[in-house]
Protein backbone atom coordinates (compact mmCIF):
# COMPACT_ATOMS: atom_id res chain seq x y z
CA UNK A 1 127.02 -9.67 78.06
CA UNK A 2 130.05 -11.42 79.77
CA UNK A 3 132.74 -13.16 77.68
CA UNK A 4 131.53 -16.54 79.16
CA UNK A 5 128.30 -16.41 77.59
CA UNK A 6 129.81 -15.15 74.25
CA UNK A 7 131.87 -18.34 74.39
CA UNK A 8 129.31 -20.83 75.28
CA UNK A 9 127.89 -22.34 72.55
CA UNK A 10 124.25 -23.32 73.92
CA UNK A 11 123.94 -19.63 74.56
CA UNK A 12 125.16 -18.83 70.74
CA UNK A 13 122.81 -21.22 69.34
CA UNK A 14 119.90 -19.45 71.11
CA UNK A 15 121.02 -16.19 69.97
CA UNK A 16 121.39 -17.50 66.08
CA UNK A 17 117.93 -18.85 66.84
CA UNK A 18 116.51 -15.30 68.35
CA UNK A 19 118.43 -13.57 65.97
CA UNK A 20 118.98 -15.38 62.66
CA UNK A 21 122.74 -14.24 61.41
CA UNK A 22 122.53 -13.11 57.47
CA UNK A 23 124.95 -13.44 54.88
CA UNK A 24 127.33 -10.55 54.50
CA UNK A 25 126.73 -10.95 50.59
CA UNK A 26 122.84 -11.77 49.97
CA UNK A 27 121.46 -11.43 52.80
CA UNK A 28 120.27 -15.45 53.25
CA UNK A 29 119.49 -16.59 56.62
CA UNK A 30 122.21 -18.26 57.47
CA UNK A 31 122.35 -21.12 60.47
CA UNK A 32 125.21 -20.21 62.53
CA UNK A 33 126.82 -17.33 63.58
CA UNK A 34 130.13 -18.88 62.81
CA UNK A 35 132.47 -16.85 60.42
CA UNK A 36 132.53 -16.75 57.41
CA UNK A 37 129.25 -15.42 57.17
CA UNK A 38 128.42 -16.30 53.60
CA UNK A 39 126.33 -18.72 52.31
CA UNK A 40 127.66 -21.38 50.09
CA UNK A 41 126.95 -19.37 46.86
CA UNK A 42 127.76 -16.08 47.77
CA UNK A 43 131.29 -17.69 49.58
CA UNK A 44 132.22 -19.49 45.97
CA UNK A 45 132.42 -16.42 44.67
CA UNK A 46 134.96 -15.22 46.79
CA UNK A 47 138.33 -15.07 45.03
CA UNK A 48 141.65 -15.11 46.86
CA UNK A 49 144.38 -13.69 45.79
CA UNK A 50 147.17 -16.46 45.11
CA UNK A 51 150.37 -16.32 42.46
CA UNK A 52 151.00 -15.44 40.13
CA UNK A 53 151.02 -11.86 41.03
CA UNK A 54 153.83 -8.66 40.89
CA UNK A 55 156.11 -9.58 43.70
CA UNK A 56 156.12 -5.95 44.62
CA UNK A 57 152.41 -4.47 44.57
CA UNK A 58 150.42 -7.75 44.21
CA UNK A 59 148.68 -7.00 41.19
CA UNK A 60 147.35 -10.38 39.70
CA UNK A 61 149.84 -11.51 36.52
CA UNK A 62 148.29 -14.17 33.53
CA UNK A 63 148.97 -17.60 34.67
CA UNK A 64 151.98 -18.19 32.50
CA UNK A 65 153.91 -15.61 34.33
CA UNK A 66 154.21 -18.67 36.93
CA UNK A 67 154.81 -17.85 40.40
CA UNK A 68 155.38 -14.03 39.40
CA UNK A 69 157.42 -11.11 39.18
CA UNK A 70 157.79 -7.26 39.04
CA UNK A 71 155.02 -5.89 36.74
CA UNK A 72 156.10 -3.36 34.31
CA UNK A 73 153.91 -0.91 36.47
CA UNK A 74 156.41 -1.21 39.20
CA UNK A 75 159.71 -1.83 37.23
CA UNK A 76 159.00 2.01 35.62
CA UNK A 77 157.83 3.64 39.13
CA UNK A 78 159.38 1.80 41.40
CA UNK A 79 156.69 2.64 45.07
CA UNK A 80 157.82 3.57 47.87
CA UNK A 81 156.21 0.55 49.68
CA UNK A 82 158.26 -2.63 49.60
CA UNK A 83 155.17 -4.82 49.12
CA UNK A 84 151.52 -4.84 49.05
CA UNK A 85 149.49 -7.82 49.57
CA UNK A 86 145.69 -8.56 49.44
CA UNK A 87 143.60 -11.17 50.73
CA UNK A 88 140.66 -11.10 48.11
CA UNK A 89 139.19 -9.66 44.83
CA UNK A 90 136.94 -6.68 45.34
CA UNK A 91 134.01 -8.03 43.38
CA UNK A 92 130.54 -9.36 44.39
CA UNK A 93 130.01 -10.73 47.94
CA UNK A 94 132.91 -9.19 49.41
CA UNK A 95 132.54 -5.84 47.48
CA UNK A 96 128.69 -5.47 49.09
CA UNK A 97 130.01 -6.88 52.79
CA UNK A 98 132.91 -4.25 52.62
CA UNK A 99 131.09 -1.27 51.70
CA UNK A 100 128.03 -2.05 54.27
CA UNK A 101 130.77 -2.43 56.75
CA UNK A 102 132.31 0.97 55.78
CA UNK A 103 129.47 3.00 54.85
CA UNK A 104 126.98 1.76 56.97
CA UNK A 105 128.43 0.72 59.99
CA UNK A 106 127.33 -2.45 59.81
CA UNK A 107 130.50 -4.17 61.85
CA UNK A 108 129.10 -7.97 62.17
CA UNK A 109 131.60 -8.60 59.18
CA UNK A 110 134.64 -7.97 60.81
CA UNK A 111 134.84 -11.29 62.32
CA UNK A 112 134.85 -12.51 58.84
CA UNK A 113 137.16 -10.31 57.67
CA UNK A 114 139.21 -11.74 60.52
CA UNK A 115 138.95 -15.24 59.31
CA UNK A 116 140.00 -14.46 55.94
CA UNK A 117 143.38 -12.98 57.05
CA UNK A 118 143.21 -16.22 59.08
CA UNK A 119 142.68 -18.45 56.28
CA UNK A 120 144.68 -16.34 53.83
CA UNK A 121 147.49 -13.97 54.75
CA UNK A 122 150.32 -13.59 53.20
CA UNK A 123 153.15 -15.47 54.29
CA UNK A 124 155.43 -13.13 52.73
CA UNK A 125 154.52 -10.04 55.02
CA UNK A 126 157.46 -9.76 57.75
CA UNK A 127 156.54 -9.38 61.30
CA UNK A 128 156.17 -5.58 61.32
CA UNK A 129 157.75 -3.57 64.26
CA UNK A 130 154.31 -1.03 64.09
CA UNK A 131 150.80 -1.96 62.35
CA UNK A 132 149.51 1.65 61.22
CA UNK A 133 146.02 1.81 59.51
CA UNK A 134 145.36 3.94 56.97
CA UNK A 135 144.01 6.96 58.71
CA UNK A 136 140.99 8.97 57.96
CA UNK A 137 141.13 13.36 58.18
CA UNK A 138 139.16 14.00 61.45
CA UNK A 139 135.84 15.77 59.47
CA UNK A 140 135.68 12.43 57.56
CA UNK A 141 135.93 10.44 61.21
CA UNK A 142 133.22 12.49 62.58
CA UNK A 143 130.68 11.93 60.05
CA UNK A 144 131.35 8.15 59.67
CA UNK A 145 132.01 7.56 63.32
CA UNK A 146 135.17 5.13 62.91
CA UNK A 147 138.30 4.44 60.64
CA UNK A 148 137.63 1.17 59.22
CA UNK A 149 141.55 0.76 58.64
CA UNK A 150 141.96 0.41 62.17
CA UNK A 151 138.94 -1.75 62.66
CA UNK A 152 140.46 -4.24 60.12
CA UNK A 153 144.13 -3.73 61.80
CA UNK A 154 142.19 -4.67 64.97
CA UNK A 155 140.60 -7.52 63.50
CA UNK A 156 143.42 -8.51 61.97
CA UNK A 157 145.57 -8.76 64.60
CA UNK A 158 144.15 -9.48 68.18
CA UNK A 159 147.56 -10.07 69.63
CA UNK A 160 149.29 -7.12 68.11
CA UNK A 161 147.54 -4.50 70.34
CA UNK A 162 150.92 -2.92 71.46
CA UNK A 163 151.92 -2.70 67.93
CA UNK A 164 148.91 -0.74 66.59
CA UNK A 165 149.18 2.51 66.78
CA UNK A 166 146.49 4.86 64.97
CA UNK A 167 147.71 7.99 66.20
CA UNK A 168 151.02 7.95 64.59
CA UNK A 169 150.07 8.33 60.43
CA UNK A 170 147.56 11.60 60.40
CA UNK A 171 145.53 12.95 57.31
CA UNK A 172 146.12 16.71 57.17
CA UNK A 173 143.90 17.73 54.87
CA UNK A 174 140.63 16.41 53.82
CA UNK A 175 140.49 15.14 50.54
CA UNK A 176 138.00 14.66 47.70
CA UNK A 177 136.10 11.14 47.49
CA UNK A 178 137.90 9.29 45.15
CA UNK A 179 135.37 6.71 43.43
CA UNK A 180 135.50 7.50 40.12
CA UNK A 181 139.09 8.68 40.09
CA UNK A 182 141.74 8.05 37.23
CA UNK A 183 145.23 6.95 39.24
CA UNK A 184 146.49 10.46 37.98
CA UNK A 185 143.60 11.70 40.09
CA UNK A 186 144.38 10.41 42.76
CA UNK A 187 147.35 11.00 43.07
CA UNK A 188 147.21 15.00 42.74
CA UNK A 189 144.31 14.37 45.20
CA UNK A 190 146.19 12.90 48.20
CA UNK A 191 149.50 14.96 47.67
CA UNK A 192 150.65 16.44 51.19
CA UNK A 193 147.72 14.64 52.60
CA UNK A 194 149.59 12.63 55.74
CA UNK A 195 152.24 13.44 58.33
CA UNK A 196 153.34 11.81 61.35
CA UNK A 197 152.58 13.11 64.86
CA UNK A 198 155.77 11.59 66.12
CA UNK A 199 158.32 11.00 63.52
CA UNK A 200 161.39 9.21 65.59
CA UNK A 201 158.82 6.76 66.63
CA UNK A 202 159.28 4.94 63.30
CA UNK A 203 162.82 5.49 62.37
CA UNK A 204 164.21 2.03 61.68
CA UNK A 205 161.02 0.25 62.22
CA UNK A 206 159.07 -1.89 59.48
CA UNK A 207 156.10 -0.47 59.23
CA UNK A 208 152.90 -2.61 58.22
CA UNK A 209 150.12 -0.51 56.84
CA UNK A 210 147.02 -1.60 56.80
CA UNK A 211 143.64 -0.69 54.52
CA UNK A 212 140.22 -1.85 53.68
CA UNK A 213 140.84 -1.68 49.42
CA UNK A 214 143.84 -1.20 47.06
CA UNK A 215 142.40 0.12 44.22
CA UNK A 216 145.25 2.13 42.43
CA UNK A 217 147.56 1.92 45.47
CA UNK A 218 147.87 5.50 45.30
CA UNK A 219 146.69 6.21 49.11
CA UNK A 220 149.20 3.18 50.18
CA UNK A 221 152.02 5.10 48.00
CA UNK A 222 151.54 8.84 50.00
CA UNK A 223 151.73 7.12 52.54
CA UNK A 224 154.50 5.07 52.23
CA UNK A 225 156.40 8.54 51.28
CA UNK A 226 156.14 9.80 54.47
CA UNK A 227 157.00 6.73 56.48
CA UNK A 228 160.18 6.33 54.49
CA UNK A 229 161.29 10.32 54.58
CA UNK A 230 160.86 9.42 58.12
CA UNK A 231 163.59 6.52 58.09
CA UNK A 232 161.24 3.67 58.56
CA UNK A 233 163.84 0.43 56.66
CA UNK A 234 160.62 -1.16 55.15
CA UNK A 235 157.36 -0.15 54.53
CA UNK A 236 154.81 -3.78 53.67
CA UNK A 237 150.97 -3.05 53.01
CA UNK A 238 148.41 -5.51 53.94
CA UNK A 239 144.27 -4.84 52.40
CA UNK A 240 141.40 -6.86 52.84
CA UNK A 241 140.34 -6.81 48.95
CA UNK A 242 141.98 -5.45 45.98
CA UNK A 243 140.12 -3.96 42.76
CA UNK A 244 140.49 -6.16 39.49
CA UNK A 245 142.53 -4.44 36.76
């Protein structure tokens, strides 16, 4: 189908006619294709993130902490990202849409996820020299047939095409599914688990890394590592959702 029919809106309206659009959340018919695609119910239950939260990993602070600051979490192990940011909270709506989109391919939500970062990314991120998603090891790109990382990076940013680069942050080894996972876990799970195919490349770049869910930030944190041992001057991380604590 040509981009000029994509764009014209009597042709959309037929299509969301032919083919009803559904809600990312429930499932509802919905009547336009337009993102978001929630309906009203399942899209009021959509949190963003806002202050206050840790200035350094995001991590949502009680309300009288006022606009934030470092959480004790991060004052005691300092990361070796300089900040992490998410758009939402991984709960309900945008919990189901994100793991159909990552588990079952289902990709019609990445126009959504788009308009999210649209309607609420963090002004605090700098302009990032490279955008690197999170990568996947190949075995586990194989079986699901894409990195959603870089699908999201994509999404994310349309105009940063030259600044993407997936091949640059490699997973060495596979590692163990970690739902379920204490941070501890996690952290033994993904140790030595990245490398970079061309090290110099980021040497006194900021880096922006980008991933589908912060749950424990451990997966961020490796990777950060390596960036940084490479001589990257600022590593920022940027997820769709992040898991309530």
């Amino acid at each position: 189908m040509s981009a000029a029919a994509n764009s014209n809106p009597w042709w959309q309206a037929c299509l969301d006619l032919l083919f009803p659009p559904l809600c990312l959340g429930c499932g509802t018919c919905l009547g336009s294709s337009r993102p978001p695609l929630f309906c009203p119910g399942c899209q009021e239950k959509i949190i963003p993130l806002a202050p206050p939260f840790c200035t350094c990993c995001g991590r949502p602070l009680p309300a009288a902490a006022g606009q934030g600051h470092i959480c004790g979490r991060c004052l005691t192990k300092p990361p070796a990202f300089t900040m992490a940011r998410a758009l939402v909270l991984y709960d309900g709506p945008i919990a189901e849409a994100i793991h159909r989109f990552k588990y079952q391919g289902e990709t019609a939500g990445l126009a959504t996820f788009a308009h999210l970062n649209t309607m609420a990314a963090p002004a605090v991120l700098s302009a990032p020299d490279l955008i690197l998603p999170v990568p996947l090891h190949p075995k586990r790109l194989r079986q699901r047939g894409f990195n959603q990382a870089q699908r999201l990076a994509a999404a994310f940013f349309p105009n940063g095409r030259e600044r993407l680069r997936s091949e640059l942050l490699l997973r060495t080894r596979p590692t163990a599914p970690q739902t379920g996972m204490s941070g501890g876990e996690r952290r033994r799970n993904l140790r030595r688990a990245f490398a970079l195919s061309r090290p110099g490349l980021v040497r006194n770049r900021r880096i922006l890394l980008v991933d589908d869910v912060y749950t424990t930030g451990s997966t961020v944190n490796e990777c950060a590592k390596v960036l940084r041992r490479a001589g990257a001057t600022a590593v920022e991380v940027l997820t769709l959702a992040r898991v309530r604590e």
